[in-house]
C-alpha atoms as a PDB file:
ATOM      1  CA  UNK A   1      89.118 197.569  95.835  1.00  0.00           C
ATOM      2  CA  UNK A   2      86.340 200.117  96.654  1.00  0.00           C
ATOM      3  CA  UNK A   3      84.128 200.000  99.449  1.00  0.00           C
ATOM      4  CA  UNK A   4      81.382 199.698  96.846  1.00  0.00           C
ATOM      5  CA  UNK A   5      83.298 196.199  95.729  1.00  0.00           C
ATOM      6  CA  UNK A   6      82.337 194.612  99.668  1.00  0.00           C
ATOM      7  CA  UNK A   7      78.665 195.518  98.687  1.00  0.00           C
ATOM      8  CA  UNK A   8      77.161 192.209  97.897  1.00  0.00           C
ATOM      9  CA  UNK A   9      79.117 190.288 100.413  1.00  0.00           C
ATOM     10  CA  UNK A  10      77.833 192.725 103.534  1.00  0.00           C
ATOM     11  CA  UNK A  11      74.282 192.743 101.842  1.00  0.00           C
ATOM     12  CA  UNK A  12      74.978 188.797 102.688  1.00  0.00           C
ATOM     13  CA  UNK A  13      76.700 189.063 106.339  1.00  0.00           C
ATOM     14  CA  UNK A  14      74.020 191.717 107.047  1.00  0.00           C
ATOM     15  CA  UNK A  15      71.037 189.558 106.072  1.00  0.00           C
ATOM     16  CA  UNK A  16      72.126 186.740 107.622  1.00  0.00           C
ATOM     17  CA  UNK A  17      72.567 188.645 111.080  1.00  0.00           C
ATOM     18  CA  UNK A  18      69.230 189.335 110.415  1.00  0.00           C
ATOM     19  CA  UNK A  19      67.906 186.467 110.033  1.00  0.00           C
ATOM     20  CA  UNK A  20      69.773 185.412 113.217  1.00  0.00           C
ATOM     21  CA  UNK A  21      68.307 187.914 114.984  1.00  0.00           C
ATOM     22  CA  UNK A  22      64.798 186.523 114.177  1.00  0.00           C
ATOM     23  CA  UNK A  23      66.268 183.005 114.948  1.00  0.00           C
ATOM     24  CA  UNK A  24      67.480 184.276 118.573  1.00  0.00           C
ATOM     25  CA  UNK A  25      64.436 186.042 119.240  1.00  0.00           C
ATOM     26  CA  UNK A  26      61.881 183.174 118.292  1.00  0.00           C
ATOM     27  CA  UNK A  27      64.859 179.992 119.006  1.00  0.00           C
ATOM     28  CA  UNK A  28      63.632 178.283 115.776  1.00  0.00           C
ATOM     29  CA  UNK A  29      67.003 176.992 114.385  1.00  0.00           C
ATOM     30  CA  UNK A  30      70.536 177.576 116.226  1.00  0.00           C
ATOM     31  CA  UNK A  31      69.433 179.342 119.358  1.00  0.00           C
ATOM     32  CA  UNK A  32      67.430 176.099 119.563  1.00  0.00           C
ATOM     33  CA  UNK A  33      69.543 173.090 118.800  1.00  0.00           C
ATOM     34  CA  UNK A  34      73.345 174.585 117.818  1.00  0.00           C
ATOM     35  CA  UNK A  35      74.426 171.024 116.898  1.00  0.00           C
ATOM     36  CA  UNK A  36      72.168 170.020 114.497  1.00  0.00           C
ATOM     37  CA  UNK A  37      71.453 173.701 112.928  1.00  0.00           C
ATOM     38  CA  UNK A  38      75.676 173.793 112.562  1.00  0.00           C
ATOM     39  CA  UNK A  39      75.239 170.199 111.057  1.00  0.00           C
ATOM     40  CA  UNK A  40      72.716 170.545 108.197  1.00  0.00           C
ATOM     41  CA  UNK A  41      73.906 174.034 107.216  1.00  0.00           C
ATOM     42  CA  UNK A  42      77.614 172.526 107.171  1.00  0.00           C
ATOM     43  CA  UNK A  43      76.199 169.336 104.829  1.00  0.00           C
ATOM     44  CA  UNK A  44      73.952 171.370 102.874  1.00  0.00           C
ATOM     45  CA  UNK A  45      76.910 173.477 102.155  1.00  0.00           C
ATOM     46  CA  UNK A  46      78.904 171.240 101.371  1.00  0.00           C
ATOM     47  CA  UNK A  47      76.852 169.516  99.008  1.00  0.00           C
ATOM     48  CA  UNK A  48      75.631 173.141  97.186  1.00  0.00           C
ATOM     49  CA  UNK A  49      79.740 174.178  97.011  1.00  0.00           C
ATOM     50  CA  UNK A  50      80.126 170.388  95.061  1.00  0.00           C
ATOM     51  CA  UNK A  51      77.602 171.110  92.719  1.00  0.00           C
ATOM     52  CA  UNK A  52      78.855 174.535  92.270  1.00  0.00           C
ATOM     53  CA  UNK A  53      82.412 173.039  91.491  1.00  0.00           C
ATOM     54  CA  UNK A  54      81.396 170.527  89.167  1.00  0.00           C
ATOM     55  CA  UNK A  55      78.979 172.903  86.835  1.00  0.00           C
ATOM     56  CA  UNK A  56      82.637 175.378  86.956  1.00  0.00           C
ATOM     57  CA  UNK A  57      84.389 172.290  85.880  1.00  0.00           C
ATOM     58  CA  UNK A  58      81.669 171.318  82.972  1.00  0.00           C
ATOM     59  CA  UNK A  59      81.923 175.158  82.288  1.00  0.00           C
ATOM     60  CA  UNK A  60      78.692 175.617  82.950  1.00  0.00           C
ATOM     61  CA  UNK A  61      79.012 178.360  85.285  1.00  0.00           C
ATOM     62  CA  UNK A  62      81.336 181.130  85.103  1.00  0.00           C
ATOM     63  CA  UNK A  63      82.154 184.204  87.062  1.00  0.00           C
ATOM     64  CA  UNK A  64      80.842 187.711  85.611  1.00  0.00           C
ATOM     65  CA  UNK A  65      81.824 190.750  86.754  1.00  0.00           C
ATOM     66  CA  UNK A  66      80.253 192.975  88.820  1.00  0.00           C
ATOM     67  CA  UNK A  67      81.071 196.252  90.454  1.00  0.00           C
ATOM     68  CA  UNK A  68      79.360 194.914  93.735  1.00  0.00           C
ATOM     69  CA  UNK A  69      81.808 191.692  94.219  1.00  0.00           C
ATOM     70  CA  UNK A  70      85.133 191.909  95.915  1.00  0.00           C
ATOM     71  CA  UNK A  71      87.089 189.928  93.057  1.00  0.00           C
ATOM     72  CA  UNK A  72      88.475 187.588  95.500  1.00  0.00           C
ATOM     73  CA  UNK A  73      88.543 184.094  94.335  1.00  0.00           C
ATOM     74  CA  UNK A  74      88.872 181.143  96.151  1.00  0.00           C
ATOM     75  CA  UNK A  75      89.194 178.789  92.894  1.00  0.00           C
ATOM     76  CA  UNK A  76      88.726 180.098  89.490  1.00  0.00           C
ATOM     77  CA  UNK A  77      85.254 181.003  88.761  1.00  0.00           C
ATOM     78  CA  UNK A  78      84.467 180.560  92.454  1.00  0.00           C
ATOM     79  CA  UNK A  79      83.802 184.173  94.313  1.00  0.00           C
ATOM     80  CA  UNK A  80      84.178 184.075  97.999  1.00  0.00           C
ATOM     81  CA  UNK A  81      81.033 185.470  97.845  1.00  0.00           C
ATOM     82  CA  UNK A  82      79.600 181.957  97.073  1.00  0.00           C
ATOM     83  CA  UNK A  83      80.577 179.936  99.846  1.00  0.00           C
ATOM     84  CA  UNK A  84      78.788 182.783 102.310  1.00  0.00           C
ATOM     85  CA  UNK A  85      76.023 182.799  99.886  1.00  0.00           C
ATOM     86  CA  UNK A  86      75.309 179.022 100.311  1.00  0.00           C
ATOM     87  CA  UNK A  87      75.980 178.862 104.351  1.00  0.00           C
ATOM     88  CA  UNK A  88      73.298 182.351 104.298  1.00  0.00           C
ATOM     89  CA  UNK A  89      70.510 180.265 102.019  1.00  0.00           C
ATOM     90  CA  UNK A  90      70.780 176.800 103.879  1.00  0.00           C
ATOM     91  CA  UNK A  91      70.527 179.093 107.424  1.00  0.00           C
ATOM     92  CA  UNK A  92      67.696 180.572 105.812  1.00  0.00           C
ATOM     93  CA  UNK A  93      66.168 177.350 104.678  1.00  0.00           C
ATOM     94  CA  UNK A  94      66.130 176.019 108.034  1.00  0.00           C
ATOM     95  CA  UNK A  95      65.017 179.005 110.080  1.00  0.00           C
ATOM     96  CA  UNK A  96      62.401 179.342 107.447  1.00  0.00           C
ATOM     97  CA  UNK A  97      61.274 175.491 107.986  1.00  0.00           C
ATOM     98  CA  UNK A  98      61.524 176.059 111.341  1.00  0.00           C
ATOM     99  CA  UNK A  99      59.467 179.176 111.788  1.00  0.00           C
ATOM    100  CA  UNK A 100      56.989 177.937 109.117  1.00  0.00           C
ATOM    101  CA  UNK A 101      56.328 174.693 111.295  1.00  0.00           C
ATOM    102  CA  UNK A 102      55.420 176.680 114.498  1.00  0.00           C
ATOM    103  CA  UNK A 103      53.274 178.969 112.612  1.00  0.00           C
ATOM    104  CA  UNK A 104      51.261 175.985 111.630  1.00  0.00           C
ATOM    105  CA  UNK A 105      51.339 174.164 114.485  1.00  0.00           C
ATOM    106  CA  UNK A 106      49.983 176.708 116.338  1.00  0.00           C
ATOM    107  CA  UNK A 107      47.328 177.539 113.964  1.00  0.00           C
ATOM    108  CA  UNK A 108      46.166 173.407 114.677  1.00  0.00           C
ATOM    109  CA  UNK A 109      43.075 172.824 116.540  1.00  0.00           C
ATOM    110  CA  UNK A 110      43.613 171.782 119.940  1.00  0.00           C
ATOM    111  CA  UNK A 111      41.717 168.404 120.414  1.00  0.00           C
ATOM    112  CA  UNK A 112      41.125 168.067 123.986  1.00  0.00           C
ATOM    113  CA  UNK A 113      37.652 167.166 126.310  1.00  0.00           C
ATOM    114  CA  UNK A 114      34.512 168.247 125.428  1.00  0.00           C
ATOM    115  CA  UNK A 115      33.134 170.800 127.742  1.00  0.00           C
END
């Protein structure tokens, strides 16, 4: 293993700090509510790494080979790679949501008395 081989998975680790660094700063997603940000990105997951298992299963989806990948498998066909990938996305997801919904929210009219 080269240093170049940890490439994709600290392009992962290092975008997902970033994006909890924009989380922290703004409390959108787990600086906000830990319990229920660990919850959904645990389910979603969960339910991403199933689907993932059963298209390697059905041979749908197969591991290629890339310079930028460790080569560390957890199951055949499945990177470790993936399982960060999926918790990184679903984070993402919900910061995004998150982040999105106070955007627009603040961009509402405020209804109040008329002056």
């Amino acid at each position: 293993m080269t240093l170049l081989s940890f490439a994709y998975l600290g392009a992962l680790l290092a975008s997902m700090g970033g994006v909890a660094l924009l989380d922290r700063r703004w409390r959108l997603a787990l600086w906000h509510d830990p319990r229920r940000t660990l919850a959904a990105v645990a389910a979603s997951t969960l339910v991403l790494l199933v689907w993932d298992l059963v298209a390697i299963s059905i041979d749908l989806f197969r591991l290629g080979e890339s310079a930028g990948m460790t080569g560390i498998e957890l199951a055949p066909h499945l990177p470790i790679e993936e399982p960060v990938f999926l918790v990184f996305l679903s984070y993402l997801a919900i910061v995004a949501w998150r982040g999105a919904m106070r955007v627009l929210a603040a961009r509402r009219p405020r209804t109040g008395p008329a002056s």
